[in-house]
PDB file of N, CA and C in Angstrom:
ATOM      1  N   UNK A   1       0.839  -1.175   0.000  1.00  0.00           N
ATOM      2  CA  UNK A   1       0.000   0.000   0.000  1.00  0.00           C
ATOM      3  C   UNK A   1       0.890   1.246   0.000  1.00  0.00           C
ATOM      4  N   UNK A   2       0.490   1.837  -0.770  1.00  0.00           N
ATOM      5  CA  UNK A   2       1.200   3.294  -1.205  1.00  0.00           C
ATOM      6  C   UNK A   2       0.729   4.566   0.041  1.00  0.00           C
ATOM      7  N   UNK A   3       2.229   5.105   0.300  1.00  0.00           N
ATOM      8  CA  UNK A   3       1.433   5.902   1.537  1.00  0.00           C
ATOM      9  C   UNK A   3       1.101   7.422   0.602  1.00  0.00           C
ATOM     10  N   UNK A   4       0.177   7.942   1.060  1.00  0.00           N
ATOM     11  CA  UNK A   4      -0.269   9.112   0.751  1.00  0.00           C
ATOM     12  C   UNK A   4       0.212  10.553   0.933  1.00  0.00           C
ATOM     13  N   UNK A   5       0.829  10.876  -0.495  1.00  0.00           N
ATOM     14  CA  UNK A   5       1.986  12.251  -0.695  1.00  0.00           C
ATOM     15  C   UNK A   5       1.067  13.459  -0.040  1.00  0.00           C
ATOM     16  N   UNK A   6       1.685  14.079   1.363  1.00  0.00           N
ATOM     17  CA  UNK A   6       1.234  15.199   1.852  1.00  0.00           C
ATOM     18  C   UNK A   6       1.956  16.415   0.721  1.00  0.00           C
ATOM     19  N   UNK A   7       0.697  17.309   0.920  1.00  0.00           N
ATOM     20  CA  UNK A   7       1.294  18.782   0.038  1.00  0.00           C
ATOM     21  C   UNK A   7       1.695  19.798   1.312  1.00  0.00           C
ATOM     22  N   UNK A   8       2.972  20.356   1.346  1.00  0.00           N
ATOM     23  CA  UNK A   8       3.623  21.393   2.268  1.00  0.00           C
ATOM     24  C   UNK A   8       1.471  21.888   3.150  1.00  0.00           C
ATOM     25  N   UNK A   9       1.389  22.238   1.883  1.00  0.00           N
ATOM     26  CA  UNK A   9       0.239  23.178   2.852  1.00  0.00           C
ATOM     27  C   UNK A   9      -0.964  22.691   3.721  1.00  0.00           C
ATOM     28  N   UNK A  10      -0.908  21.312   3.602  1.00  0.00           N
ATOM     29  CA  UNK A  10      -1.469  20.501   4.375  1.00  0.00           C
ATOM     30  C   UNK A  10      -0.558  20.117   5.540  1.00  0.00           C
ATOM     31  N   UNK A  11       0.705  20.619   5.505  1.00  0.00           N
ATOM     32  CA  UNK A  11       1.618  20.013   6.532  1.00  0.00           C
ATOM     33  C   UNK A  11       1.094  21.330   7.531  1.00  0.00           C
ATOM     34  N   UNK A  12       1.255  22.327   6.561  1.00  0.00           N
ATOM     35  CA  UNK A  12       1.593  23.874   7.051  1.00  0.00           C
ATOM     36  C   UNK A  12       0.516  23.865   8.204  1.00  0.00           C
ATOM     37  N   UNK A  13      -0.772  23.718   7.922  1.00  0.00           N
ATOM     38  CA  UNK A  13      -1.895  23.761   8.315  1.00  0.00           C
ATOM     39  C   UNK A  13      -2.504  22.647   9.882  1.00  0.00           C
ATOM     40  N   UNK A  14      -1.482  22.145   9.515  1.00  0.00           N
ATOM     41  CA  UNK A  14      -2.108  20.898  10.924  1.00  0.00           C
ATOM     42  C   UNK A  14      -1.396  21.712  12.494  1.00  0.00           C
ATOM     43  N   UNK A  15      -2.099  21.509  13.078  1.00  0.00           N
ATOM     44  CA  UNK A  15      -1.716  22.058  14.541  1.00  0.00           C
ATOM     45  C   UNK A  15      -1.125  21.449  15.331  1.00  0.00           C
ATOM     46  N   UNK A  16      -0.204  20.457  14.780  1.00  0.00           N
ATOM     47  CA  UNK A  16       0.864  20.442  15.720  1.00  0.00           C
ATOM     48  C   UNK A  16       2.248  21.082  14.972  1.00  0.00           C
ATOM     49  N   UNK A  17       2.004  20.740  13.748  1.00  0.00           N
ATOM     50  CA  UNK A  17       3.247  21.673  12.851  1.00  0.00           C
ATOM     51  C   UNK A  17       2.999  23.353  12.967  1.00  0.00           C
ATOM     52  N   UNK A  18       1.766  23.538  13.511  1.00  0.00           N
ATOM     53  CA  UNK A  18       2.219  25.347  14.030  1.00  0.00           C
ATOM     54  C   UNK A  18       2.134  25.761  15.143  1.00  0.00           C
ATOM     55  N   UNK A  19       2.014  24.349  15.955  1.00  0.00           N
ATOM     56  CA  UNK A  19       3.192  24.627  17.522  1.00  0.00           C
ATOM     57  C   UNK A  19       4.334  24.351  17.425  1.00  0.00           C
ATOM     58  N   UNK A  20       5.043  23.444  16.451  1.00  0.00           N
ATOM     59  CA  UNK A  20       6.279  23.423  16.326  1.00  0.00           C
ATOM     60  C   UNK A  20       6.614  24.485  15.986  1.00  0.00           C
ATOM     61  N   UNK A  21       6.091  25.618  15.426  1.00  0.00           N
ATOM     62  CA  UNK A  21       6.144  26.542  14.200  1.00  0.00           C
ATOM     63  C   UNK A  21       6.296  28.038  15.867  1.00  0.00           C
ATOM     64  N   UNK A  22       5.528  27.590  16.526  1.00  0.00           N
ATOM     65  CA  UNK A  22       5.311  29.002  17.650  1.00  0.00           C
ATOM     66  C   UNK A  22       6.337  28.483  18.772  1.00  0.00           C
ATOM     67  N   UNK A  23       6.583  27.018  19.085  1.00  0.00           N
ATOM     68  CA  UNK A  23       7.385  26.787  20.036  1.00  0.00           C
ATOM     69  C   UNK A  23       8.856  27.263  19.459  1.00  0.00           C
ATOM     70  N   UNK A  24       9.088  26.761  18.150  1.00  0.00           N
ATOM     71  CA  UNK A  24      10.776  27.180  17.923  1.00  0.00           C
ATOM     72  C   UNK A  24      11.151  29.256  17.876  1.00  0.00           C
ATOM     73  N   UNK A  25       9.732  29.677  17.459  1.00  0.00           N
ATOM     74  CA  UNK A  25       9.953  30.923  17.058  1.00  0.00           C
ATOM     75  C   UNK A  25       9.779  31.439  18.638  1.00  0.00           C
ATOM     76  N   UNK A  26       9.539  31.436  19.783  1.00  0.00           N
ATOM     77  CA  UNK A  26       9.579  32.199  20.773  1.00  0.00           C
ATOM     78  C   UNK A  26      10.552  31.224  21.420  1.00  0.00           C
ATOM     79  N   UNK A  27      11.348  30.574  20.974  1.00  0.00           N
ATOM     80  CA  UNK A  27      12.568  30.149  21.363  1.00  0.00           C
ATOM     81  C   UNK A  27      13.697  31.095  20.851  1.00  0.00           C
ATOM     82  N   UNK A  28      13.509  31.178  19.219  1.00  0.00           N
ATOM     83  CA  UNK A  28      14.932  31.300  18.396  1.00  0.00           C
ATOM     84  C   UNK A  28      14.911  33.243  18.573  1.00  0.00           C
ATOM     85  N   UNK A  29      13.780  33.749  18.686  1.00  0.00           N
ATOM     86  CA  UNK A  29      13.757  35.029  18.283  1.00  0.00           C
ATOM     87  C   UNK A  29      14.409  35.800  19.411  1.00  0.00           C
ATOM     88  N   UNK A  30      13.992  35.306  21.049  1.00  0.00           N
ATOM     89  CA  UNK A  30      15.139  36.187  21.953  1.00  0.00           C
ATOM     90  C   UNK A  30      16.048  35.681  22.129  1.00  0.00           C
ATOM     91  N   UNK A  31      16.327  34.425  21.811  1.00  0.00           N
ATOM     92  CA  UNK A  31      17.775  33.858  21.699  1.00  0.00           C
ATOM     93  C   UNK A  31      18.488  35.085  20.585  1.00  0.00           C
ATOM     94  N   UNK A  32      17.977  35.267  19.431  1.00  0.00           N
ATOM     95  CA  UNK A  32      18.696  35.786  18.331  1.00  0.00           C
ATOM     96  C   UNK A  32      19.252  37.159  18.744  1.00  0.00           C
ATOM     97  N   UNK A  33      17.753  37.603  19.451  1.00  0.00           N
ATOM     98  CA  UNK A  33      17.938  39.321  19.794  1.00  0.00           C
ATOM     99  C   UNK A  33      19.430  39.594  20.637  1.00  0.00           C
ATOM    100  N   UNK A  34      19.150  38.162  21.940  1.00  0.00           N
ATOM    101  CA  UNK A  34      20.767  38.162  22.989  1.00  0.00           C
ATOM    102  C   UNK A  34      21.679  38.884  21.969  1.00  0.00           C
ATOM    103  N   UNK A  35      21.872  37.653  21.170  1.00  0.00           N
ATOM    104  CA  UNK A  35      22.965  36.990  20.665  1.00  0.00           C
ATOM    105  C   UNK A  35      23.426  38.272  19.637  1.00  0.00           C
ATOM    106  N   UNK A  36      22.412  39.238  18.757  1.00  0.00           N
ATOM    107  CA  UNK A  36      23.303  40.162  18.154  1.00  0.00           C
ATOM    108  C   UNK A  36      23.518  41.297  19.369  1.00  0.00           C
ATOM    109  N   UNK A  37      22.702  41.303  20.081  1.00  0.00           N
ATOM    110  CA  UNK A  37      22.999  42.652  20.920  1.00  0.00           C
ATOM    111  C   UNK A  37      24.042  42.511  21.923  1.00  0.00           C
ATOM    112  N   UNK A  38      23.965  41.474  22.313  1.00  0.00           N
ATOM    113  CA  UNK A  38      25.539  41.095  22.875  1.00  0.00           C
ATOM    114  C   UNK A  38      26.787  40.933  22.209  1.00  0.00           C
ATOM    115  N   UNK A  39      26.867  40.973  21.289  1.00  0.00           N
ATOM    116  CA  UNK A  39      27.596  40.863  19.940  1.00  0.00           C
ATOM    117  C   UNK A  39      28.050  42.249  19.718  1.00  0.00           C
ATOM    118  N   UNK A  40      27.275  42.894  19.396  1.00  0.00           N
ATOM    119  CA  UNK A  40      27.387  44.241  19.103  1.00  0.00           C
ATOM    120  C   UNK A  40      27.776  45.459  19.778  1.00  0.00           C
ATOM    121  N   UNK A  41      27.420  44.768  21.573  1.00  0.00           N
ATOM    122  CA  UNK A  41      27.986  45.790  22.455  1.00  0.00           C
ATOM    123  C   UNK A  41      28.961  45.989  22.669  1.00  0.00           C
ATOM    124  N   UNK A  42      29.879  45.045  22.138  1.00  0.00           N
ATOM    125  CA  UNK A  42      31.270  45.534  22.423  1.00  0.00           C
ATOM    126  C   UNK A  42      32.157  46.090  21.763  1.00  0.00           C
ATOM    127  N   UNK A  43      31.388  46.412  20.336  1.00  0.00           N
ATOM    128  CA  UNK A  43      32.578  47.511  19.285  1.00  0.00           C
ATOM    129  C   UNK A  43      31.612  48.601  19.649  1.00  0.00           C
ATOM    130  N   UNK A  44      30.517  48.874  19.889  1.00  0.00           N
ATOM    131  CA  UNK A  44      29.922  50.127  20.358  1.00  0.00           C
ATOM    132  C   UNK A  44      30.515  50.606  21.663  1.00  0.00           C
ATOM    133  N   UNK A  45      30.769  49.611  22.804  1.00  0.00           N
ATOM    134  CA  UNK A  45      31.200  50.368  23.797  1.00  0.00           C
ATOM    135  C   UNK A  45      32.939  51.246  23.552  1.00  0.00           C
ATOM    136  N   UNK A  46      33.309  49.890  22.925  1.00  0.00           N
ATOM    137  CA  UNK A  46      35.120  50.680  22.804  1.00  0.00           C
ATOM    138  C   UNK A  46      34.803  51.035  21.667  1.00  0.00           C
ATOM    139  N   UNK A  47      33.978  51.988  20.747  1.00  0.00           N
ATOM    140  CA  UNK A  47      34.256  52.529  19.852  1.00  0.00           C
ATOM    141  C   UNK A  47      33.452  54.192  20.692  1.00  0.00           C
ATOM    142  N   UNK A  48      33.059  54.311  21.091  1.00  0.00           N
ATOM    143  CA  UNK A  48      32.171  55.440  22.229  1.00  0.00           C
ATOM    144  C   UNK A  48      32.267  56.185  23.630  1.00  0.00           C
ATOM    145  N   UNK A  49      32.664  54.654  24.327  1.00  0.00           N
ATOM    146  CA  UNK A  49      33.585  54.782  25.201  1.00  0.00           C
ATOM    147  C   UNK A  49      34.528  54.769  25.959  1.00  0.00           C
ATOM    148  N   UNK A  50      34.693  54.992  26.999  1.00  0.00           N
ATOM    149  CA  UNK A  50      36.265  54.416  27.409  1.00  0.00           C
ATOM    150  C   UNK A  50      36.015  53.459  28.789  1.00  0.00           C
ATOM    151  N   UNK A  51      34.579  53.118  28.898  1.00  0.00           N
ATOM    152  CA  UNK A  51      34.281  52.183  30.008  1.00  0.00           C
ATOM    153  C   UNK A  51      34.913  50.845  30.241  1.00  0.00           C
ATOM    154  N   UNK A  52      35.396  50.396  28.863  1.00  0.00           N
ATOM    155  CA  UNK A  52      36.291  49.189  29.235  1.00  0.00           C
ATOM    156  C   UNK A  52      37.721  48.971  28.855  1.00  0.00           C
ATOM    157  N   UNK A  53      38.311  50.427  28.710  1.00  0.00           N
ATOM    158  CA  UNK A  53      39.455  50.527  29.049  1.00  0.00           C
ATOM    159  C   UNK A  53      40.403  50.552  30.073  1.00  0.00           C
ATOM    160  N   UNK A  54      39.852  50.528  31.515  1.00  0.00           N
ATOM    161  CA  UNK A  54      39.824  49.640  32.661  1.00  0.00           C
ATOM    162  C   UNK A  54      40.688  48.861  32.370  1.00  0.00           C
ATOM    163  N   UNK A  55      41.464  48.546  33.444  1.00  0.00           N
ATOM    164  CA  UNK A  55      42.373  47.564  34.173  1.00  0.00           C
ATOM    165  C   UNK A  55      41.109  46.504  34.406  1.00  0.00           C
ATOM    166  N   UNK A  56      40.595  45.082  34.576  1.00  0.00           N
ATOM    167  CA  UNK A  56      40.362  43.894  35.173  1.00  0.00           C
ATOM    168  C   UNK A  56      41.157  43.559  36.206  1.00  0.00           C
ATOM    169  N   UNK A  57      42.306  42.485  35.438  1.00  0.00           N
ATOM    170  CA  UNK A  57      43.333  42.377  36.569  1.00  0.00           C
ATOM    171  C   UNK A  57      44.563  42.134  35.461  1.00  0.00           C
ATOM    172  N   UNK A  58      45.523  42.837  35.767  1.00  0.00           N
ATOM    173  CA  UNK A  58      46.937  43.250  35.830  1.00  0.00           C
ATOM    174  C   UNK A  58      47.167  44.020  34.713  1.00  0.00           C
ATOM    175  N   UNK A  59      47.388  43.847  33.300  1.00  0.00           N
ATOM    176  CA  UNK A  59      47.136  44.675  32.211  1.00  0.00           C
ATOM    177  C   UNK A  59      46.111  44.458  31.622  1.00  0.00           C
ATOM    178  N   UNK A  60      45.595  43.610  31.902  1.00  0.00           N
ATOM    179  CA  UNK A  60      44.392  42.797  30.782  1.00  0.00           C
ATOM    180  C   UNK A  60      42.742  43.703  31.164  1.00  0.00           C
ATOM    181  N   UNK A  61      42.624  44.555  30.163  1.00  0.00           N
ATOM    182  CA  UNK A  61      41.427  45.756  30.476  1.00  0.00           C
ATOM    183  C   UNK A  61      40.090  44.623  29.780  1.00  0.00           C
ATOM    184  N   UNK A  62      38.890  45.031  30.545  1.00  0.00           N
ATOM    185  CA  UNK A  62      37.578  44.918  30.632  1.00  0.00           C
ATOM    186  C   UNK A  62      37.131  44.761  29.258  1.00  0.00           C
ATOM    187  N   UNK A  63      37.355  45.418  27.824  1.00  0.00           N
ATOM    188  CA  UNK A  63      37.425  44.682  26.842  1.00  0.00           C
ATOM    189  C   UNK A  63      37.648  43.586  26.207  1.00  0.00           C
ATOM    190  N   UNK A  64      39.081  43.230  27.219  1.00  0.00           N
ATOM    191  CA  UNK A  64      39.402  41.662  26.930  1.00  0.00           C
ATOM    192  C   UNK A  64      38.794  40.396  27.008  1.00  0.00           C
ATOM    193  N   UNK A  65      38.278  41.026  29.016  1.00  0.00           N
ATOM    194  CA  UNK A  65      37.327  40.072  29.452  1.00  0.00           C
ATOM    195  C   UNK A  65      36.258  39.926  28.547  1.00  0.00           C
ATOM    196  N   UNK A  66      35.577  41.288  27.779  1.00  0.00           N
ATOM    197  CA  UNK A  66      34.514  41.197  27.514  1.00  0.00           C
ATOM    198  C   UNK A  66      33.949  40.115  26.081  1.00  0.00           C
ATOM    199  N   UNK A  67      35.368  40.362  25.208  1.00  0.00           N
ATOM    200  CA  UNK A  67      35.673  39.875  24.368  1.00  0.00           C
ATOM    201  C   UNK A  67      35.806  38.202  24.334  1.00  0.00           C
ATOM    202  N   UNK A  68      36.421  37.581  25.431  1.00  0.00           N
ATOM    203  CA  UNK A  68      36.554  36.659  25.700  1.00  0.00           C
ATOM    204  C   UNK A  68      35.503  35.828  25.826  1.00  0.00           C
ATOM    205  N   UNK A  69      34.336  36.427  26.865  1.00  0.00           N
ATOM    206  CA  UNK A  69      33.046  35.817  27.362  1.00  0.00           C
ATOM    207  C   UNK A  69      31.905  35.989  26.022  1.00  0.00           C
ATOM    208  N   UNK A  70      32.495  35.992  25.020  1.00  0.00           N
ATOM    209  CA  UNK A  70      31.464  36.128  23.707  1.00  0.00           C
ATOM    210  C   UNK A  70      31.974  34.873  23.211  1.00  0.00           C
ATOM    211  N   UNK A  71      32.953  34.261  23.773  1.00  0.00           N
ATOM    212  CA  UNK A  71      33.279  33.097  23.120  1.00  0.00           C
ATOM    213  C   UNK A  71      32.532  32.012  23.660  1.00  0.00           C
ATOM    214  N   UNK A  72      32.525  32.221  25.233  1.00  0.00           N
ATOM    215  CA  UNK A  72      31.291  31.358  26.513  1.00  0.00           C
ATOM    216  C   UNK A  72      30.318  31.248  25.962  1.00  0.00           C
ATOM    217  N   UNK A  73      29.779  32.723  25.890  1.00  0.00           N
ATOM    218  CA  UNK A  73      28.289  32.881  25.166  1.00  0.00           C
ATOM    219  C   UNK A  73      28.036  32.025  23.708  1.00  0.00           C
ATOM    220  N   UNK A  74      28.941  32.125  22.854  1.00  0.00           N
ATOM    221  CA  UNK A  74      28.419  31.457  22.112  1.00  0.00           C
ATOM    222  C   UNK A  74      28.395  29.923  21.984  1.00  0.00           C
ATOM    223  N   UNK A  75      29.383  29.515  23.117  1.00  0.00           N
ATOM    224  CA  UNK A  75      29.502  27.821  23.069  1.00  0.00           C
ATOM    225  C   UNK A  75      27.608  27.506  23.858  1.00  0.00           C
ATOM    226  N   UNK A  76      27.729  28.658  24.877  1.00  0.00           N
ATOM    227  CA  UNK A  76      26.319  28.324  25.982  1.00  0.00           C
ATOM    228  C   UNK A  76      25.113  27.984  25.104  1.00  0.00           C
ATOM    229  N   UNK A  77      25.191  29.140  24.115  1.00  0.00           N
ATOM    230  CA  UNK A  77      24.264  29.427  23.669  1.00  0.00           C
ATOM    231  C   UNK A  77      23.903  27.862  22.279  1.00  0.00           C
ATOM    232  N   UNK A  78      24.805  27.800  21.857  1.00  0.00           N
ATOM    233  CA  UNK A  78      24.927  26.676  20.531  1.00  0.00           C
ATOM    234  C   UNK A  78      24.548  25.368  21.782  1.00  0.00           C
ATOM    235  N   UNK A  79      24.955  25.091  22.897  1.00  0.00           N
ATOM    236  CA  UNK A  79      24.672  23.882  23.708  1.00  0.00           C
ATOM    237  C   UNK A  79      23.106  24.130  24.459  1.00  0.00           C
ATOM    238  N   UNK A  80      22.469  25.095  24.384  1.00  0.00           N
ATOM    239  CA  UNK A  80      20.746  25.034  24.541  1.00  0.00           C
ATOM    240  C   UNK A  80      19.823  25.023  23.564  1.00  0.00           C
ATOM    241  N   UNK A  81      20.526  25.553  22.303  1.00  0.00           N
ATOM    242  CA  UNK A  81      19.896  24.886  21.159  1.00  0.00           C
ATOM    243  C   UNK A  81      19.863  23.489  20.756  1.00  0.00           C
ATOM    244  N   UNK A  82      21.291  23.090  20.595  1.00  0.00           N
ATOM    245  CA  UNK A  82      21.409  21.475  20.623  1.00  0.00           C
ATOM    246  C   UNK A  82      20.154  20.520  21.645  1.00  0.00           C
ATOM    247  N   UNK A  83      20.043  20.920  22.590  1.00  0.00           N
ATOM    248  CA  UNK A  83      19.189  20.546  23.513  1.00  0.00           C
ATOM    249  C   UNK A  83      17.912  21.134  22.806  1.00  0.00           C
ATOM    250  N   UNK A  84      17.153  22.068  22.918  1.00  0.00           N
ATOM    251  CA  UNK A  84      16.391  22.474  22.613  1.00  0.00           C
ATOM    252  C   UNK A  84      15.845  22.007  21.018  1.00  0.00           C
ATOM    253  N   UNK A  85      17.290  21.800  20.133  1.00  0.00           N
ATOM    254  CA  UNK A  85      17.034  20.753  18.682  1.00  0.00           C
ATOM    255  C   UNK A  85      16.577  19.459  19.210  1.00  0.00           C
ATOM    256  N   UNK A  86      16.656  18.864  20.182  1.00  0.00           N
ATOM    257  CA  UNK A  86      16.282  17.553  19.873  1.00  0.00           C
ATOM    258  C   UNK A  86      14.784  17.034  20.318  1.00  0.00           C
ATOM    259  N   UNK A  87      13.835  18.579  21.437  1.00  0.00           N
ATOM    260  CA  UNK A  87      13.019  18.402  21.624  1.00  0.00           C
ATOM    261  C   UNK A  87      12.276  18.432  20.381  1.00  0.00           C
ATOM    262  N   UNK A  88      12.611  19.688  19.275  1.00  0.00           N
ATOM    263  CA  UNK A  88      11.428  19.924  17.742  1.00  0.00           C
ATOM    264  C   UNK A  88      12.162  18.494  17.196  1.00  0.00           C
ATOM    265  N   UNK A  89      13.049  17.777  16.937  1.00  0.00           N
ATOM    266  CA  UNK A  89      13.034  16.401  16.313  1.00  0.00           C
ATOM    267  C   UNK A  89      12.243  15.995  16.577  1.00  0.00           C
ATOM    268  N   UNK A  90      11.865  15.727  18.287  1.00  0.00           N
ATOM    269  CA  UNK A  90      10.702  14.898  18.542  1.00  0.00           C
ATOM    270  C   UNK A  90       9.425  15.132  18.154  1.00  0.00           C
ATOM    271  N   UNK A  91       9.106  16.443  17.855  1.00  0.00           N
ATOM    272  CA  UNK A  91       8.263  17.087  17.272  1.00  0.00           C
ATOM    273  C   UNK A  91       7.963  17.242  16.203  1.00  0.00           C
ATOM    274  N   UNK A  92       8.768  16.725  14.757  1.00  0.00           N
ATOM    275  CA  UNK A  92       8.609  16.701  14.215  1.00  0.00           C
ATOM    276  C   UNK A  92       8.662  14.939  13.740  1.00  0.00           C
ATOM    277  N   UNK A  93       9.139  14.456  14.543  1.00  0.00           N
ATOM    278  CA  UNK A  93       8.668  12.628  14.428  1.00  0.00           C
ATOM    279  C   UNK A  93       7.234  12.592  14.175  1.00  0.00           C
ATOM    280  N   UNK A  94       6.688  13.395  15.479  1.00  0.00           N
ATOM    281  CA  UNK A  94       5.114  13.194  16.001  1.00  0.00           C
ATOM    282  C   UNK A  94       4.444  12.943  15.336  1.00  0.00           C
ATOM    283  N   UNK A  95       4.567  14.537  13.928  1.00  0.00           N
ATOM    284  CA  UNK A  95       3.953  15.274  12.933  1.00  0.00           C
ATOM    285  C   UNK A  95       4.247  13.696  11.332  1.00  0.00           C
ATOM    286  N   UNK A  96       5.459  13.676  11.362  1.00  0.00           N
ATOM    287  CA  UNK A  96       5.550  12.748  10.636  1.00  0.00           C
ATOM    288  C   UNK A  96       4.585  11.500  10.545  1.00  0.00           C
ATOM    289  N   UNK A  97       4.829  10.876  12.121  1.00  0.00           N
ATOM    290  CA  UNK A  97       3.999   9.577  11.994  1.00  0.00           C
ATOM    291  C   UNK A  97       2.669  10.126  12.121  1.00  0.00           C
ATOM    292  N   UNK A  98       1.689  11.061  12.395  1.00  0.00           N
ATOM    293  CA  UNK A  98       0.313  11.468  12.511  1.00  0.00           C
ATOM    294  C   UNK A  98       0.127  11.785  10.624  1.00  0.00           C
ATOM    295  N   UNK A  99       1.419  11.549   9.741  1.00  0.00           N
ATOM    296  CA  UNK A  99       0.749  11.856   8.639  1.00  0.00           C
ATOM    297  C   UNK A  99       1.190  10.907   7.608  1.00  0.00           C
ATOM    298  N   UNK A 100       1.629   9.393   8.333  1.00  0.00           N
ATOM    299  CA  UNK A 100       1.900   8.082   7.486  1.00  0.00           C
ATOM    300  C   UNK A 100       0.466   7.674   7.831  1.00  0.00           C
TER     301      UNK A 100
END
């Protein structure tokens, strides 16, 4: 028995594919917002001001640190998505087998 070819807009349309659709997007969208605005604050601050031209500790000024912890951020951030990817897999199994 031949299984039956879904069209996108019948996928589009079923309600669990547009909770997958609302769960990933109020996931990915303030994740995204962090992620450029934290990104961005730090050629705005040392390009504006002199707030992290600061000593930290010994020569190493508050830019450095700041610079550094964008590297944290982005490992943190890529390891709650990974997590957070494998819940919409499951979510999209669901959707799959509800449409074999």
């Amino acid at each position: 028995m031949k299984a039956k070819a879904w069209s996108y807009s019948e996928v589009a349309q079923s309600s669990k594919f547009q909770a997958l659709l609302a769960r990933k997007k109020s996931f990915l969208l303030p994740m995204s917002i962090f992620f450029f605005a934290y990104y961005f604050v730090l050629p705005i601050l040392t390009s504006y001001t002199t707030v992290l031209n600061t000593p930290a500790f010994s020569p190493v000024s508050w830019a450095w640190v700041f610079a550094f912890s964008q590297f944290i951020m982005t490992w943190v951030l890529c390891s709650i998505y990974s997590r957070k990817a494998n819940a919409y897999d499951a979510m999209v199994e669901d959707i799959r087998k509800e449409l074999r």
